[in-house]
C-alpha atoms as a PDB file:
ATOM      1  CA  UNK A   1      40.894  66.872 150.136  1.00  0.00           C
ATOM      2  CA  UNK A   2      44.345  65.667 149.956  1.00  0.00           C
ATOM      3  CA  UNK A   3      46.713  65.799 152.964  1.00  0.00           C
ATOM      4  CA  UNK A   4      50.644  65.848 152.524  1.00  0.00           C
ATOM      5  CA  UNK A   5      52.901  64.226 154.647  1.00  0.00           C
ATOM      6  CA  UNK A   6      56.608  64.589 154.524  1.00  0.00           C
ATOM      7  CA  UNK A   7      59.821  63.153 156.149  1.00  0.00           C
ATOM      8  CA  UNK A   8      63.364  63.132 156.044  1.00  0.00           C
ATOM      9  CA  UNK A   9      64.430  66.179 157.324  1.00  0.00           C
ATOM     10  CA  UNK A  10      67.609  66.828 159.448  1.00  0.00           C
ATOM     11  CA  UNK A  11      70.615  67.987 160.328  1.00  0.00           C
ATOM     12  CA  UNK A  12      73.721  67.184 158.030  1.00  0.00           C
ATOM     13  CA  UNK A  13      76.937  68.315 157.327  1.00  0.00           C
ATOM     14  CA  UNK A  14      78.085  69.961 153.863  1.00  0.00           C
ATOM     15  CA  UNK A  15      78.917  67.223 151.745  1.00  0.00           C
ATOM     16  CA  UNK A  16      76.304  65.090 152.781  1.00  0.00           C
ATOM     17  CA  UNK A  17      72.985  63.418 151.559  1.00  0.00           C
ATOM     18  CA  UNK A  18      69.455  63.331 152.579  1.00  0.00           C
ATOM     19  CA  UNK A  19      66.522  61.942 151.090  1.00  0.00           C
ATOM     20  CA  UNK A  20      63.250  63.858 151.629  1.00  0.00           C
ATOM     21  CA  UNK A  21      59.654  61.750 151.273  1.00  0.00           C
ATOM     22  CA  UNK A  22      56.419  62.776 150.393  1.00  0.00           C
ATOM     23  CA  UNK A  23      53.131  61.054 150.852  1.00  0.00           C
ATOM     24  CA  UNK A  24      50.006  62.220 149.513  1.00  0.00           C
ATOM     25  CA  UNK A  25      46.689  60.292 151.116  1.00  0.00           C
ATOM     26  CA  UNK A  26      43.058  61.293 151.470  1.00  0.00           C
ATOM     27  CA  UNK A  27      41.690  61.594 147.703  1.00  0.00           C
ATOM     28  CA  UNK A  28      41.748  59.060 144.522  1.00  0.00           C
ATOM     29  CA  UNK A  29      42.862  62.348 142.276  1.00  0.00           C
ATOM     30  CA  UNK A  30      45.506  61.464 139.972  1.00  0.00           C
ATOM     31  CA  UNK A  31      48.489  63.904 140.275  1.00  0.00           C
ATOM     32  CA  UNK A  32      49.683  65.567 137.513  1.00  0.00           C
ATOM     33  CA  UNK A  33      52.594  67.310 138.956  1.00  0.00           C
ATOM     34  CA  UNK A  34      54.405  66.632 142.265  1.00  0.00           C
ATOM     35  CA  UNK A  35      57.271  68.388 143.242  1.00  0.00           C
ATOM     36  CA  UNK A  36      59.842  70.311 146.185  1.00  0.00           C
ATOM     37  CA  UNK A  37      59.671  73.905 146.878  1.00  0.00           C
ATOM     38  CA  UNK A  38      62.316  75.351 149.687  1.00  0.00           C
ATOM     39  CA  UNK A  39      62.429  78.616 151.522  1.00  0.00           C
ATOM     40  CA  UNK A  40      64.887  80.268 152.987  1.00  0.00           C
ATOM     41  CA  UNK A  41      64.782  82.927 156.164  1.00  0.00           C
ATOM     42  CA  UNK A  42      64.189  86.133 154.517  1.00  0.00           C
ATOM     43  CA  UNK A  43      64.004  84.586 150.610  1.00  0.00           C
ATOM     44  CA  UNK A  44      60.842  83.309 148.597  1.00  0.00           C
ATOM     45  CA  UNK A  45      59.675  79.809 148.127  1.00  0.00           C
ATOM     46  CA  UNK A  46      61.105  78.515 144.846  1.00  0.00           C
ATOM     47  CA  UNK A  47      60.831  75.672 143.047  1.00  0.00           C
ATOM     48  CA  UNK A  48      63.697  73.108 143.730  1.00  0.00           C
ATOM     49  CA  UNK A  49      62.209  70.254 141.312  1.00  0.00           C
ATOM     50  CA  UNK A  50      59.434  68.588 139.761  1.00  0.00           C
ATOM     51  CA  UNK A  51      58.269  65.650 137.728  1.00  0.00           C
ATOM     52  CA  UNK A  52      55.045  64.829 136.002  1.00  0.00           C
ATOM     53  CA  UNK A  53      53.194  62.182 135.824  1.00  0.00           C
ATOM     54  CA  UNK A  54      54.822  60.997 132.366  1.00  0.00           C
ATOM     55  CA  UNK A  55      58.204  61.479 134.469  1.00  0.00           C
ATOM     56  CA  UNK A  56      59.055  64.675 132.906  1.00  0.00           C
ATOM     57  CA  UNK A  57      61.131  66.346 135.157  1.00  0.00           C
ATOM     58  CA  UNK A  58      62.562  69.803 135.954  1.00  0.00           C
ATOM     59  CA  UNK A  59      65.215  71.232 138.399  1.00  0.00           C
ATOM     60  CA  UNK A  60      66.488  74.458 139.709  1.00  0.00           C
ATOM     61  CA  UNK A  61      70.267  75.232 138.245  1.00  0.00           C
ATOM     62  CA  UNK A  62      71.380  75.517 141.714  1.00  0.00           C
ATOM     63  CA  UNK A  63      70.661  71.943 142.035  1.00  0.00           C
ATOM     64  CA  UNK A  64      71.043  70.425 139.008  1.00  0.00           C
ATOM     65  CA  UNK A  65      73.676  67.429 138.997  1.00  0.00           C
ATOM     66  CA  UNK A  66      73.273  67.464 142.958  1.00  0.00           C
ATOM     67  CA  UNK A  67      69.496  66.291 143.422  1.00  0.00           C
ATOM     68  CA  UNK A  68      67.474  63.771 142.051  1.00  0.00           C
ATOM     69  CA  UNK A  69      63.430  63.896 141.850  1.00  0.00           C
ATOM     70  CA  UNK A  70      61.563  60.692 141.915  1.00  0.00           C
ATOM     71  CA  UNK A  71      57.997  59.301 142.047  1.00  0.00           C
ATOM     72  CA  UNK A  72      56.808  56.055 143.668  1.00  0.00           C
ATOM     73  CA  UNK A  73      55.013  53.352 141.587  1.00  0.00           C
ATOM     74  CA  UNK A  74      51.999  53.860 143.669  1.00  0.00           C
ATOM     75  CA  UNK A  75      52.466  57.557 142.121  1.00  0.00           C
ATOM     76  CA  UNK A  76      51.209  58.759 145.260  1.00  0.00           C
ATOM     77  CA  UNK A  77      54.508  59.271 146.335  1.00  0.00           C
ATOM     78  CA  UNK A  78      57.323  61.945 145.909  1.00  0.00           C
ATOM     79  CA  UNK A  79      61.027  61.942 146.652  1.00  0.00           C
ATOM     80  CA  UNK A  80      63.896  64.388 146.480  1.00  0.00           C
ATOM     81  CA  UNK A  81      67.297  62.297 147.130  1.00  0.00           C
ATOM     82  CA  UNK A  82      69.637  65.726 147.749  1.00  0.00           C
ATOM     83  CA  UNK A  83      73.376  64.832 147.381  1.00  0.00           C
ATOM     84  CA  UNK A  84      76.317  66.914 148.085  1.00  0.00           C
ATOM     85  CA  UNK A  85      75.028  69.495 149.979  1.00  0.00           C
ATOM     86  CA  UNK A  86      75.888  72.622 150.773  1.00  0.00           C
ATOM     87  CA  UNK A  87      74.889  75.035 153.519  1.00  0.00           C
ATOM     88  CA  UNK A  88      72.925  77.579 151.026  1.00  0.00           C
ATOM     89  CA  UNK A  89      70.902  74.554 150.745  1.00  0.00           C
ATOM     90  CA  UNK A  90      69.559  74.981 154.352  1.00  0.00           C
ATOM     91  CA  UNK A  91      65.583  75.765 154.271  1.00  0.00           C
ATOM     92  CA  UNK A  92      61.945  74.371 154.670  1.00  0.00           C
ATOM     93  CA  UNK A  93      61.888  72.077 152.376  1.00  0.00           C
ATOM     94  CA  UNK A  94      57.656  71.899 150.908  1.00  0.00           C
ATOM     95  CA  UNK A  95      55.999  68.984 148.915  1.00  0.00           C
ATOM     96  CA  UNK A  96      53.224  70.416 146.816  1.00  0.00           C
ATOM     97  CA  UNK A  97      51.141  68.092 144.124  1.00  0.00           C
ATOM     98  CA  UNK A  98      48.580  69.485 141.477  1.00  0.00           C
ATOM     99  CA  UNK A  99      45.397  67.875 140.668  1.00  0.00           C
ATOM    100  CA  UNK A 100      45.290  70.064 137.110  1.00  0.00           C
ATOM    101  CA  UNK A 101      47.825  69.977 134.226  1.00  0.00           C
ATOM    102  CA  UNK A 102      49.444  73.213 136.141  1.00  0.00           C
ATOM    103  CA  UNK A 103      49.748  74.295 139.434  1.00  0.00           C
ATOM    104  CA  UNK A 104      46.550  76.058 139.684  1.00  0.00           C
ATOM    105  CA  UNK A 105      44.795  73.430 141.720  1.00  0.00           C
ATOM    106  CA  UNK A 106      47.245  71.919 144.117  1.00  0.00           C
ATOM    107  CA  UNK A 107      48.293  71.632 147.890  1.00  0.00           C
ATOM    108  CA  UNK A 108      51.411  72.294 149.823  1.00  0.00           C
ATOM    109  CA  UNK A 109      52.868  70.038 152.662  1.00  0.00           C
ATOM    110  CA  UNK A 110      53.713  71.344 156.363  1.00  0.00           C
ATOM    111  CA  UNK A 111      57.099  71.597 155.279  1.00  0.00           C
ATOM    112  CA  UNK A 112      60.542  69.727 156.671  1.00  0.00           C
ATOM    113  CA  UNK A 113      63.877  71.625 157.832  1.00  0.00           C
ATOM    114  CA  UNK A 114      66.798  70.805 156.348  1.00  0.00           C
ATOM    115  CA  UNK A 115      69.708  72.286 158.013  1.00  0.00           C
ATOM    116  CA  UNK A 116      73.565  72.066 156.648  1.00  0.00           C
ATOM    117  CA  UNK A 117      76.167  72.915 158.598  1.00  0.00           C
ATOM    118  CA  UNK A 118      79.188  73.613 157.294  1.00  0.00           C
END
């Protein structure tokens, strides 16, 4: 089983930056894919970005040029550094890693609030 922790959440005004963190513990299970999903009140989770294990990686337009996906060397580890944002960027912010070449086997973090005010 592999547990998700995140952190980095907050508060910040339009304009600003956060940096979101995602650790993945509790199995030896390479991860193929790990990336940030975000909902919205009343939307559906999308995909804000991903990267692969090769460090292929793949953004929403909304947030291309704005956000930044990363991977730790201990490739256990996810980040989403979030610059410039805006207040449409306000959601729960979820890590979620895959175990398979595709997201058919993978798990989802608790999920973090970000919040932009503007």
């Amino acid at each position: 089983q592999v547990q998700l922790v995140e952190s980095g959440g907050g508060l910040v005004q339009a304009g600003g930056s956060l940096r979101l963190s995602c650790a993945a513990s509790g199995s030896m299970a390479s991860f193929n894919i790990m990336g940030w999903y975000r909902q919205a009140p009343g939307k559906q989770r999308e995909l804000v970005a991903s990267i692969t294990s090769g460090g292929t990686t793949n953004y929403a337009d909304s947030v291309k040029g704005r956000f930044t996906i990363s991977r730790g060397n201990a490739q256990n580890t996810v980040y989403l550094q979030m610059n410039a944002l805006k207040p449409e960027d306000t959601a729960v912010y979820y890590c979620r890693v895959a175990v398979s070449v595709t997201w058919s086997r993978s798990y989802w973090g608790q999920g973090t609030q970000v919040t932009v005010s503007s």
